[in-house]
C-alpha atoms as a PDB file:
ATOM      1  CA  UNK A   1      21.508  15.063  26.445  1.00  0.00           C
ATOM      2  CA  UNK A   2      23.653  16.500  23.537  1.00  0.00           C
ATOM      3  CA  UNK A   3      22.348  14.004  21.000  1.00  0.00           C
ATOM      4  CA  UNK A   4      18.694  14.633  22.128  1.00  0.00           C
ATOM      5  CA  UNK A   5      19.235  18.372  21.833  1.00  0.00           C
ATOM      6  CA  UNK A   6      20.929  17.910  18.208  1.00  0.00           C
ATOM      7  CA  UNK A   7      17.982  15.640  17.203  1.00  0.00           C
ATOM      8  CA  UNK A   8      15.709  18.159  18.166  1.00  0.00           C
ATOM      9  CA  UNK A   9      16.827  20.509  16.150  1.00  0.00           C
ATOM     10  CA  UNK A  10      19.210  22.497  18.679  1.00  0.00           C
ATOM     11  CA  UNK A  11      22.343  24.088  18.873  1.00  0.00           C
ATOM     12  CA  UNK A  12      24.578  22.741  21.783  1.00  0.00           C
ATOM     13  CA  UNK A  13      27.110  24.830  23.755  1.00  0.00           C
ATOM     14  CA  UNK A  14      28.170  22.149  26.369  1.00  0.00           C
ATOM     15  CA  UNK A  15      30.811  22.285  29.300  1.00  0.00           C
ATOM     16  CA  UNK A  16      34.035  20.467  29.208  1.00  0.00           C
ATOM     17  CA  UNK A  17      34.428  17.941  29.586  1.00  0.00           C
ATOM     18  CA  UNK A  18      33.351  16.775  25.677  1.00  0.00           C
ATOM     19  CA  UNK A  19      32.521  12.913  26.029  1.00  0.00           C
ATOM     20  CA  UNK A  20      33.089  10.158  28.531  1.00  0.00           C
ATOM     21  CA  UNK A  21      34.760   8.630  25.836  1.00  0.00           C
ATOM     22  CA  UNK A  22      36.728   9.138  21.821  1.00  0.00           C
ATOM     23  CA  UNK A  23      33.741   6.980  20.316  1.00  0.00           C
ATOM     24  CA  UNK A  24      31.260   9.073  22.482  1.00  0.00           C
ATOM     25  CA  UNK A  25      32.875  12.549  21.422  1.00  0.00           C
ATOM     26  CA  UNK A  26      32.921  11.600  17.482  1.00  0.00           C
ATOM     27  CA  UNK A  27      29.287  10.538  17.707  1.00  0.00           C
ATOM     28  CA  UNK A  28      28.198  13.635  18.853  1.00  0.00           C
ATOM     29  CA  UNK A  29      30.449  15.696  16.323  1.00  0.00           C
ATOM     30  CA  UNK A  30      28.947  13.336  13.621  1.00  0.00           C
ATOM     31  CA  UNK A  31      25.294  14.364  15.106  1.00  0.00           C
ATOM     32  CA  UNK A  32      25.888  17.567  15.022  1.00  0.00           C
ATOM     33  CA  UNK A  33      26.991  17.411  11.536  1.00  0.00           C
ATOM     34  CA  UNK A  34      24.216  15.569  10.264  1.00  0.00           C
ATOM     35  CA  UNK A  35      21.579  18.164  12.292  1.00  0.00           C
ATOM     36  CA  UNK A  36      23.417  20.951  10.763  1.00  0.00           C
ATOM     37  CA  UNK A  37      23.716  22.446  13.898  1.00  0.00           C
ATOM     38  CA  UNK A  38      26.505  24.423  15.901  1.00  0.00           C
ATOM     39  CA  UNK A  39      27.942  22.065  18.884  1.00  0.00           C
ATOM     40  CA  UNK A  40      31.123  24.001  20.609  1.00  0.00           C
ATOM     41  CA  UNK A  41      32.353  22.969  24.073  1.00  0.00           C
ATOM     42  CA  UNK A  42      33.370  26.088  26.655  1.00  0.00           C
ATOM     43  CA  UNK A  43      35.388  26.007  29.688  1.00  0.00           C
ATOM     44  CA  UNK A  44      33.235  28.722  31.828  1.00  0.00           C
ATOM     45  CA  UNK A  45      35.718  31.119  33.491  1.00  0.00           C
ATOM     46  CA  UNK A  46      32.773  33.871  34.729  1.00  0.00           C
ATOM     47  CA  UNK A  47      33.850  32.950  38.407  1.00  0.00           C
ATOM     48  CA  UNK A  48      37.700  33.208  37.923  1.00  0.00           C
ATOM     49  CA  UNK A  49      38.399  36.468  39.887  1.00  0.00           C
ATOM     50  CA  UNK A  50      40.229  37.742  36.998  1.00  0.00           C
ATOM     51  CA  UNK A  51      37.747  37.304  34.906  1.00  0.00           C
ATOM     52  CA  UNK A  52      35.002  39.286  37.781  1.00  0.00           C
ATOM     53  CA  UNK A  53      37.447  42.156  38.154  1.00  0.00           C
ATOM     54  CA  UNK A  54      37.883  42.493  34.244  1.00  0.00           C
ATOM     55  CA  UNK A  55      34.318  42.874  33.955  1.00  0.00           C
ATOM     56  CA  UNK A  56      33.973  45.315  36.735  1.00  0.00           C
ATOM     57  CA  UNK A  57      36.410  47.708  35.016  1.00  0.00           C
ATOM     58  CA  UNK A  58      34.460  47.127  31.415  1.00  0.00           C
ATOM     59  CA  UNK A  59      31.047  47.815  33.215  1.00  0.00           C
ATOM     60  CA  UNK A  60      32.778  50.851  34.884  1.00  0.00           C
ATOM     61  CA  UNK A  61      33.514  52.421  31.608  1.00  0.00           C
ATOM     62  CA  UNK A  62      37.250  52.277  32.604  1.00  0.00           C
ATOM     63  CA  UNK A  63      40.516  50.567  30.054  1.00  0.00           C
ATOM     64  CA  UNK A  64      40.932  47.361  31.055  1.00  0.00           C
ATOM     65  CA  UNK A  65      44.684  48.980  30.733  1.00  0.00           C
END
């Protein structure tokens, strides 16, 4: 899906993990390259409860301190 994406002309933010496999990880790098497009690789966190009650106290307009 990444390298259709990349050949398409798109920017990939993708979910860990990166690649089934070293070969399968630098051919996508090397795609993304080529396309001149942005390819990161996130581990979401938006469900960790830490994460929930930080942005609770953010949307509250309160420190985070």
């Amino acid at each position: 899906m990444t390298l259709t994406a990349l050949a398409h002309g798109c920017h990939v933010l993708s979910e860990k993990p990166l690649a089934d496999s070293l070969a399968s990880a630098q051919e996508m790098v090397a795609a993304a390259q080529q396309a001149n497009k942005l390819f990161a690789v996130i581990q979401n966190r938006r469900f960790h409860a830490g994460i929930r009650r930080l942005r609770r106290v953010l949307n509250a307009g309160q420190s985070a301190t």
